[in-house]
Protein backbone atom coordinates (compact mmCIF):
# COMPACT_ATOMS: atom_id res chain seq x y z
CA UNK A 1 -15.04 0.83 28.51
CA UNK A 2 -13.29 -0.39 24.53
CA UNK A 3 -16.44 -1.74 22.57
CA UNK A 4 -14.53 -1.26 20.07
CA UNK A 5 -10.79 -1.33 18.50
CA UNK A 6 -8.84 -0.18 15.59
CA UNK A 7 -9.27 -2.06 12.85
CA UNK A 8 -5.76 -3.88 11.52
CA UNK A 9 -4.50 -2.10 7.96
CA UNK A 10 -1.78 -5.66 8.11
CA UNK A 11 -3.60 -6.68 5.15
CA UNK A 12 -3.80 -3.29 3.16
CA UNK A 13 -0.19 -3.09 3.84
CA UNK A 14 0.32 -6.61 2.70
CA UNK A 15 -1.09 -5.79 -0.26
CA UNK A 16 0.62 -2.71 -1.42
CA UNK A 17 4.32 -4.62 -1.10
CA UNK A 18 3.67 -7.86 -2.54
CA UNK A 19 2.53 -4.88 -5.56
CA UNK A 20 5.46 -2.66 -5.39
CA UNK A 21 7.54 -6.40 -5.76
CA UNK A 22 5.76 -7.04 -9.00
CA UNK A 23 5.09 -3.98 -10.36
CA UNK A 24 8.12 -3.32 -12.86
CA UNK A 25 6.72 0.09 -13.78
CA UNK A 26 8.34 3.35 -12.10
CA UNK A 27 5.30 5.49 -11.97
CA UNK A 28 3.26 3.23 -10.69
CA UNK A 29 5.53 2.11 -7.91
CA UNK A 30 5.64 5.41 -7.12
CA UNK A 31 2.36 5.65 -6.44
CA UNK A 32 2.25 2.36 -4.59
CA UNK A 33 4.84 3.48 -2.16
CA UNK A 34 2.95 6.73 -1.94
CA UNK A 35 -0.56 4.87 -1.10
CA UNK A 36 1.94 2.27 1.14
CA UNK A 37 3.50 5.48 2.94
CA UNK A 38 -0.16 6.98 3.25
CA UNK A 39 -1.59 3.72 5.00
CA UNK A 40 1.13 3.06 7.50
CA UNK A 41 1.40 6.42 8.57
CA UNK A 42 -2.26 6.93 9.27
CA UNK A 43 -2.83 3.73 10.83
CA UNK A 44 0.76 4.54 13.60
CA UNK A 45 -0.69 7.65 13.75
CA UNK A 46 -4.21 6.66 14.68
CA UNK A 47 -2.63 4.04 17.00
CA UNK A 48 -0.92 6.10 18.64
CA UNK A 49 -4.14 8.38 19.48
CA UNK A 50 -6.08 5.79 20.85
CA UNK A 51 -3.35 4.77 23.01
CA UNK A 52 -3.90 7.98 25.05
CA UNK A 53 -7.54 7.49 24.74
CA UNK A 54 -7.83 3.88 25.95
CA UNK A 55 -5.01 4.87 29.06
CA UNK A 56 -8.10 7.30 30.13
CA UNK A 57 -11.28 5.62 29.54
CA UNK A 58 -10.61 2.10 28.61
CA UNK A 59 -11.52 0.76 32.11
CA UNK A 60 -13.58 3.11 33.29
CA UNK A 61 -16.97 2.64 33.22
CA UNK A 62 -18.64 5.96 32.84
CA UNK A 63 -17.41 6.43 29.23
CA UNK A 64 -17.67 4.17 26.10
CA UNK A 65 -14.71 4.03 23.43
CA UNK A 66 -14.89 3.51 19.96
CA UNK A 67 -12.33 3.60 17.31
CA UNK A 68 -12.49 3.58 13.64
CA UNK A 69 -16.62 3.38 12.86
CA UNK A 70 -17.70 3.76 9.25
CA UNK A 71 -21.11 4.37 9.09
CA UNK A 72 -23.05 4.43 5.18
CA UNK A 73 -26.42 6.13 5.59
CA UNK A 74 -28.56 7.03 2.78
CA UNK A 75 -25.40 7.40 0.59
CA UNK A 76 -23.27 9.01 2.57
CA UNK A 77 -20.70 7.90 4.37
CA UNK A 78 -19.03 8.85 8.01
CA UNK A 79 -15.55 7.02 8.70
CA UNK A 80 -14.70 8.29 12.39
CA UNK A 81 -11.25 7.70 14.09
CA UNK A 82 -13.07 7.59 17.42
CA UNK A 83 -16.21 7.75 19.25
CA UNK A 84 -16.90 8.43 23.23
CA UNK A 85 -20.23 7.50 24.23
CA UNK A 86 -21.44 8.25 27.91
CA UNK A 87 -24.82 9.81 29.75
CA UNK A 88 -23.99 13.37 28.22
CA UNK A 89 -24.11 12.05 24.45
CA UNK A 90 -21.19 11.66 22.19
CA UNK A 91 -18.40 13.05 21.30
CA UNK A 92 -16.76 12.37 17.78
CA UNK A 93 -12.60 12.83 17.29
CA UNK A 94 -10.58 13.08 14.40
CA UNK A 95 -7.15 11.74 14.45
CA UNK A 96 -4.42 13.82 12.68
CA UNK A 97 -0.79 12.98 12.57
CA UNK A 98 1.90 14.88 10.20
CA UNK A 99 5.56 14.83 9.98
CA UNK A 100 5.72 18.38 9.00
CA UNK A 101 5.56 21.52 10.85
CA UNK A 102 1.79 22.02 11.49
CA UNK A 103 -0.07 25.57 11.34
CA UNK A 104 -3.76 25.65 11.99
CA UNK A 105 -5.34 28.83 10.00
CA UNK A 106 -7.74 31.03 11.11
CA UNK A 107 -10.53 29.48 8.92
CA UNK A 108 -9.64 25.97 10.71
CA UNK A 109 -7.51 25.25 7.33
CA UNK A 110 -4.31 23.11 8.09
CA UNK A 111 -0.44 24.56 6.38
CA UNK A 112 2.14 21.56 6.92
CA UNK A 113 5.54 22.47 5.85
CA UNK A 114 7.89 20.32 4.45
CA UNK A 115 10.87 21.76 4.25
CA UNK A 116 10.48 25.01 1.65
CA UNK A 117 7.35 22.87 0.57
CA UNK A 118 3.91 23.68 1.90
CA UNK A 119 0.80 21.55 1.92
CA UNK A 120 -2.73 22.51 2.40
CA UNK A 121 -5.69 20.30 3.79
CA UNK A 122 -9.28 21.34 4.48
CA UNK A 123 -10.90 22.38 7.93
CA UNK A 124 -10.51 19.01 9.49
CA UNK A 125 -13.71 20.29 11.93
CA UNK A 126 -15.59 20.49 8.99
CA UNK A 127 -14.92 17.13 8.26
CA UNK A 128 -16.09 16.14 11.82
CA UNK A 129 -19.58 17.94 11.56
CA UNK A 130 -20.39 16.52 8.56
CA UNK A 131 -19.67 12.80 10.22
CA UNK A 132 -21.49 13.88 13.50
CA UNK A 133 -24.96 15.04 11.12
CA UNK A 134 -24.91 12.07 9.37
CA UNK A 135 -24.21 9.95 12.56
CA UNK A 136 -26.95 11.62 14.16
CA UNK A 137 -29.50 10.98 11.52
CA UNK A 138 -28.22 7.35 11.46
CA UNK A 139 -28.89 6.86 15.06
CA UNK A 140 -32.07 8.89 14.93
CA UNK A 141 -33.20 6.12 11.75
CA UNK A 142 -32.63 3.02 13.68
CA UNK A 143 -32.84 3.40 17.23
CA UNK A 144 -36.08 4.37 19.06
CA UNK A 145 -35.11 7.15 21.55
CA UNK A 146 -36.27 8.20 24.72
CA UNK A 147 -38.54 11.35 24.66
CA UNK A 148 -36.13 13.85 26.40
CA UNK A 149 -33.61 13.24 23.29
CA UNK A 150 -36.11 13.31 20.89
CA UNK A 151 -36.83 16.67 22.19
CA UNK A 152 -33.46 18.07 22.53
CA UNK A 153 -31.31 15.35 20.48
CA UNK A 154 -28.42 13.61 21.38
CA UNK A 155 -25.73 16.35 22.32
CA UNK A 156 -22.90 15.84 19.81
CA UNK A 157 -19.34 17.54 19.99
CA UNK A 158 -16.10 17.37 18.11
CA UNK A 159 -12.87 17.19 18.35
CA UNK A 160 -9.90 17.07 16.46
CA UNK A 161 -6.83 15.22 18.02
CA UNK A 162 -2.88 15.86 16.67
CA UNK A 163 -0.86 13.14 17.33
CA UNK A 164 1.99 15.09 20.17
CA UNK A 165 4.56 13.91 17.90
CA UNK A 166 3.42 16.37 15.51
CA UNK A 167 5.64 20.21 15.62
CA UNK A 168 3.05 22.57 16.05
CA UNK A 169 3.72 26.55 15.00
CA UNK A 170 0.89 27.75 16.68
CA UNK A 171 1.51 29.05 20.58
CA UNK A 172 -1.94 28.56 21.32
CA UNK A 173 -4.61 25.74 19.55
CA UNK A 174 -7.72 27.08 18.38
CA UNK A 175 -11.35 25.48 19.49
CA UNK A 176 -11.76 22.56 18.71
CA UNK A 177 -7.97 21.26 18.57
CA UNK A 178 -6.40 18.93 21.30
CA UNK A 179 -2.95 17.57 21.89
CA UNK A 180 -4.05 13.85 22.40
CA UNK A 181 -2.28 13.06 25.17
CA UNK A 182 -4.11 16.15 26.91
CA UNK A 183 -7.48 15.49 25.63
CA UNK A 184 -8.75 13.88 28.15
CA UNK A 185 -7.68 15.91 31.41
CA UNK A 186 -8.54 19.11 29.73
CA UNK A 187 -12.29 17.38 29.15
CA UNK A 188 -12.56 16.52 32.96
CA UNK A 189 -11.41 20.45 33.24
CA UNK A 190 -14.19 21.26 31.26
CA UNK A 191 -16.36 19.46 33.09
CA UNK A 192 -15.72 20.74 36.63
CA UNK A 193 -15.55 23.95 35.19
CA UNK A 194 -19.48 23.61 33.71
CA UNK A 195 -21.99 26.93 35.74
CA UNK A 196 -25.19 25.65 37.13
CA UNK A 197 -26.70 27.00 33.92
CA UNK A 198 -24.71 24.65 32.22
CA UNK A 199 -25.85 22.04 34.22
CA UNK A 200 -29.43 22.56 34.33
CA UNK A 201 -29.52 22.19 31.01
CA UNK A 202 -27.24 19.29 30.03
CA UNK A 203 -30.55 17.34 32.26
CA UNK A 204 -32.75 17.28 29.70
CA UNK A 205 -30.35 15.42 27.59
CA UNK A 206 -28.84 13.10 29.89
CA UNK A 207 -29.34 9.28 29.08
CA UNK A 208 -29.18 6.38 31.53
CA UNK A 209 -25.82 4.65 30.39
CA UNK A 210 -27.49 1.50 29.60
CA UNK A 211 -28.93 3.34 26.23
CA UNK A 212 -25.65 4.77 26.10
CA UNK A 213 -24.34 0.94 25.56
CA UNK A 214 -27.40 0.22 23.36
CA UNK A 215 -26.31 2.91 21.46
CA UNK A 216 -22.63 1.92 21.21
CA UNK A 217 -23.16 -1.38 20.77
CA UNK A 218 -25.63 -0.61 17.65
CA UNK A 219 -22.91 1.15 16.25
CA UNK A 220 -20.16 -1.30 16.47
CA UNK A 221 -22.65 -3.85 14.90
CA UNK A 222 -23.25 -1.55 12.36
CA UNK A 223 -19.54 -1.12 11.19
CA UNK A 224 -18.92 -1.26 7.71
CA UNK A 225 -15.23 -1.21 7.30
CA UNK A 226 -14.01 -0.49 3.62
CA UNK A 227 -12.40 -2.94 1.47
CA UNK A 228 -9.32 -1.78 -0.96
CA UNK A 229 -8.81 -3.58 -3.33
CA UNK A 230 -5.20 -2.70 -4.59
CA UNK A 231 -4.86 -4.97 -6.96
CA UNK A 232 -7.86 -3.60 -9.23
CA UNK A 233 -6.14 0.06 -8.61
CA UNK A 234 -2.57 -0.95 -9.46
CA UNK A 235 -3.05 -3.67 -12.40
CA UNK A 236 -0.05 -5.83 -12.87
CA UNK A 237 0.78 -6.50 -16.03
CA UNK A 238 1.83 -10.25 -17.42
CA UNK A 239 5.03 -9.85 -19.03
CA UNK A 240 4.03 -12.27 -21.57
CA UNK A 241 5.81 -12.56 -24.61
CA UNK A 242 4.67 -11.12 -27.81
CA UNK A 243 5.28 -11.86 -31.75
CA UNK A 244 7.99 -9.79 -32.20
CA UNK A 245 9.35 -10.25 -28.94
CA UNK A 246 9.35 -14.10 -29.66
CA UNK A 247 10.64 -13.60 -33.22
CA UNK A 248 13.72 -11.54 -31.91
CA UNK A 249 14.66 -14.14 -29.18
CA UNK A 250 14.47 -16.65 -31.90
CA UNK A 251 16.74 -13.96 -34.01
CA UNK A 252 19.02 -13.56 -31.33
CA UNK A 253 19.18 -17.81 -30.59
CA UNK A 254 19.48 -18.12 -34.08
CA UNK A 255 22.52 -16.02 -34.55
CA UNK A 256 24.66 -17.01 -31.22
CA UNK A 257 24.14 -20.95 -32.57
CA UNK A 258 23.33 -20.83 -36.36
CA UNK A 259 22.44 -24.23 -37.93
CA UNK A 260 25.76 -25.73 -39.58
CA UNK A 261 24.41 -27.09 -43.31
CA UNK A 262 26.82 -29.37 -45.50
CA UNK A 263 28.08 -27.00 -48.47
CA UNK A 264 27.26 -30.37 -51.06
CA UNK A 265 23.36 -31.48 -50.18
CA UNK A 266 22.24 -28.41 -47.05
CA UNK A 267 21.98 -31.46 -44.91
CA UNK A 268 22.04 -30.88 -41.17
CA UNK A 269 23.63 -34.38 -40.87
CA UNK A 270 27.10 -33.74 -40.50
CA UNK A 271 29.92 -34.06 -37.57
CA UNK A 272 33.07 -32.21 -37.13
CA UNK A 273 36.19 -34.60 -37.88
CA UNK A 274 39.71 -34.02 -37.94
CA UNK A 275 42.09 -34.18 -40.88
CA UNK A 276 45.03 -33.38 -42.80
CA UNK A 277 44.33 -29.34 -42.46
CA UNK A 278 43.04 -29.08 -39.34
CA UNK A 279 38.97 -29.58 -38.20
CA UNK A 280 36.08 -29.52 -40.95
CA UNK A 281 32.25 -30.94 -41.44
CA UNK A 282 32.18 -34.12 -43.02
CA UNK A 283 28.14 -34.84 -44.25
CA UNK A 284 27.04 -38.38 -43.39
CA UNK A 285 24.34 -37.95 -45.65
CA UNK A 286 26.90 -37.43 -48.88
CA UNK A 287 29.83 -37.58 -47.22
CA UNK A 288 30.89 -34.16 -48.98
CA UNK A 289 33.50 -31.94 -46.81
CA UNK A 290 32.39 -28.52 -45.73
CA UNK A 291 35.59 -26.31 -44.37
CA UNK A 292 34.82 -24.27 -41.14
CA UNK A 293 35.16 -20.88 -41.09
CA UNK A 294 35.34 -19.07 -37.81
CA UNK A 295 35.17 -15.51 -37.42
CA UNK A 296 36.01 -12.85 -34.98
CA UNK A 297 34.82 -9.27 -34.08
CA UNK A 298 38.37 -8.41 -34.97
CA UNK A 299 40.16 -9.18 -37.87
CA UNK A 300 43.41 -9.36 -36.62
CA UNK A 301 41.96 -11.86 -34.42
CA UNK A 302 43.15 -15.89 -34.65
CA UNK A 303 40.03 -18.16 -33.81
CA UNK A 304 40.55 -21.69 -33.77
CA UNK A 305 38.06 -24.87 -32.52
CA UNK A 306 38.97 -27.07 -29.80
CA UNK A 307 37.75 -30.19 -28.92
CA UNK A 308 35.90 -31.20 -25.69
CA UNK A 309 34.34 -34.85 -25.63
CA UNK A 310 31.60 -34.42 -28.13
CA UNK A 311 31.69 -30.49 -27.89
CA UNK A 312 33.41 -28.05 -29.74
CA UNK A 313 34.46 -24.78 -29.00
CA UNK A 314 35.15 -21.71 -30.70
CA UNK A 315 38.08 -20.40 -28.90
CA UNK A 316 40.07 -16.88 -29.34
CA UNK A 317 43.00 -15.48 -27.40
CA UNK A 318 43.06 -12.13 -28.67
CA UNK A 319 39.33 -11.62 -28.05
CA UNK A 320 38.57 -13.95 -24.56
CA UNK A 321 35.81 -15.76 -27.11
CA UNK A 322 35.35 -19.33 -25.54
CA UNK A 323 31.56 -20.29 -27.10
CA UNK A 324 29.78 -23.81 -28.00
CA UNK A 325 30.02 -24.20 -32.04
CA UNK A 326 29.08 -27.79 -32.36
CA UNK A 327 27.88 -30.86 -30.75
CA UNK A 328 28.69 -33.99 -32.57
CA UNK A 329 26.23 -36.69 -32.21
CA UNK A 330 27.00 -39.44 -29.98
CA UNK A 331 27.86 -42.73 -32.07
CA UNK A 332 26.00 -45.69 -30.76
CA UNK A 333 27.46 -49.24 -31.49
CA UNK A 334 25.50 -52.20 -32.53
């Protein structure tokens, strides 16, 4: 029976591109696309786990599925990729996916090779004992338990699943690994394969499945799921302007459309007319005559202003230069 399903990472991932869109720093897109890799990765690989889980014991009705529980207890925190619950007590599995060539170490250490590169990450079994004590003492805290597993405890195992997409060096996996797509008819093995010993004394700790529900359903309840909050990690900074930026765009406006002064009075007043020696300012305010001089990156060059309705351009051949000089000011008749 599913009590319980993965938990959608649509809105982590969400997050972490509408970042990498804004962020206009390289470092920390890096590490965006890094975190963005990380999620997506774990969350297709963790899918793709409790796909072979839920084609085994999602309908059937001796066994209870869980995936992705976080449990916080006394400051501590367990965040399990899956949970069986049935009559013999529960088993916690860890999901592990890599697109390297995987070697488990003696000392339950994993070596993924990337190429020439090798990577090394702790005893993931480790990891699963230390989510299975404080998921015991959780359960043990809030739920009132029959006497037999007060006596014994709730029998715990663990299991660590790699994804079958993953290349695995070693010819044989050590205790405590699974292929995930095996899991599950290597279990029933295990089970048929159990002595009478065995047997007798898995009794004392056998539960009626109704308080294996209770229990399962406590700890889907009980779910804390982790928020990220990306955008507190990965600031985004407002490219607002500052003072100098400010004063060098006005340097740089300034410069590609100077103000045009009469030479007489420094009135701004003044239109560009025609005469006798070609175009020149004529002041309105003193009617004094200011010649234009145009000038070129080159000079060899020829500039020369041509007229355009009200607009006139600085114009050069020799150089491509085609730029707005001057506007005159439309004349309005009365």
């Amino acid at each position: 029976m599913l009590f319980k399903d993965i938990d959608s990472k649509t809105e982590e991932i969400k997050q972490l591109k509408n970042l990498l869109n804004l962020s206009k720093n390289p470092k920390q897109q890096a590490l965006i696309k890094a975190d963005l890799a990380r999620v997506k990765n774990g969350y297709r690989a963790e899918k793709d786990n409790a796909y072979y889980l839920d084609f085994r014991f999602k309908d059937n009705a001796h066994n209870i599925l869980l995936h992705d529980i976080r449990i916080e207890h006394e400051g501590k925190v367990a965040q399990i990729d899956h949970i069986i619950v049935n009559r013999f007590g529960i088993e916690v599995l860890e999901s592990k996916s890599f697109t390297g060539t995987l070697t488990i170490n003696g000392d339950g250490s994993l070596d993924v090779a990337y190429g020439n590169k090798i990577q090394t990450f702790p005893n993931p079994i480790e990891q699963n004992n230390r989510h299975i004590k404080i998921l015991s003492d959780y359960i043990k805290a809030h739920i009132e338990l029959p006497s037999n597993l007060k006596l014994f405890g709730i029998p715990t195992s663990s299991t660590v699943l790699i994804n079958p997409k993953t290349t695995i060096a070693n010819h044989t996996l050590p205790k405590g690994f699974e292929r995930a797509d095996s899991f599950s008819t290597k279990r029933n093995e295990a089970i048929d394969k159990m002595g009478a010993v065995a047997v007798f004394k898995s009794i004392g700790c056998i539960m009626k499945i109704d308080r294996a529900k209770e229990i399962a359903e406590f700890l889907v309840k009980h779910h804390r799921p982790k928020t990220y909050n990306y955008t507190k990690k990965y600031p985004i900074k407002n490219e607002l302007p500052t003072v100098q930026s400010i004063a060098t765009t006005i340097e740089k406006v300034t410069k590609k459309v100077d103000k045009k002064l009469c030479s007489k009075c420094q009135s701004e007043d003044i239109e560009i007319v025609y005469g006798k020696y070609g175009y020149y300012f004529k002041c309105l305010s003193c009617n004094g005559n200011t010649a234009i001089k145009l000038t070129c990156r080159d000079s060899k060059c020829k500039p020369k202003i041509k007229k355009r309705k009200l607009n006139f351009y600085h114009i050069c051949e020799s150089c491509g230069k085609d730029e707005l000089y001057f506007v005159n000011k439309e004349k309005v008749s009365i």
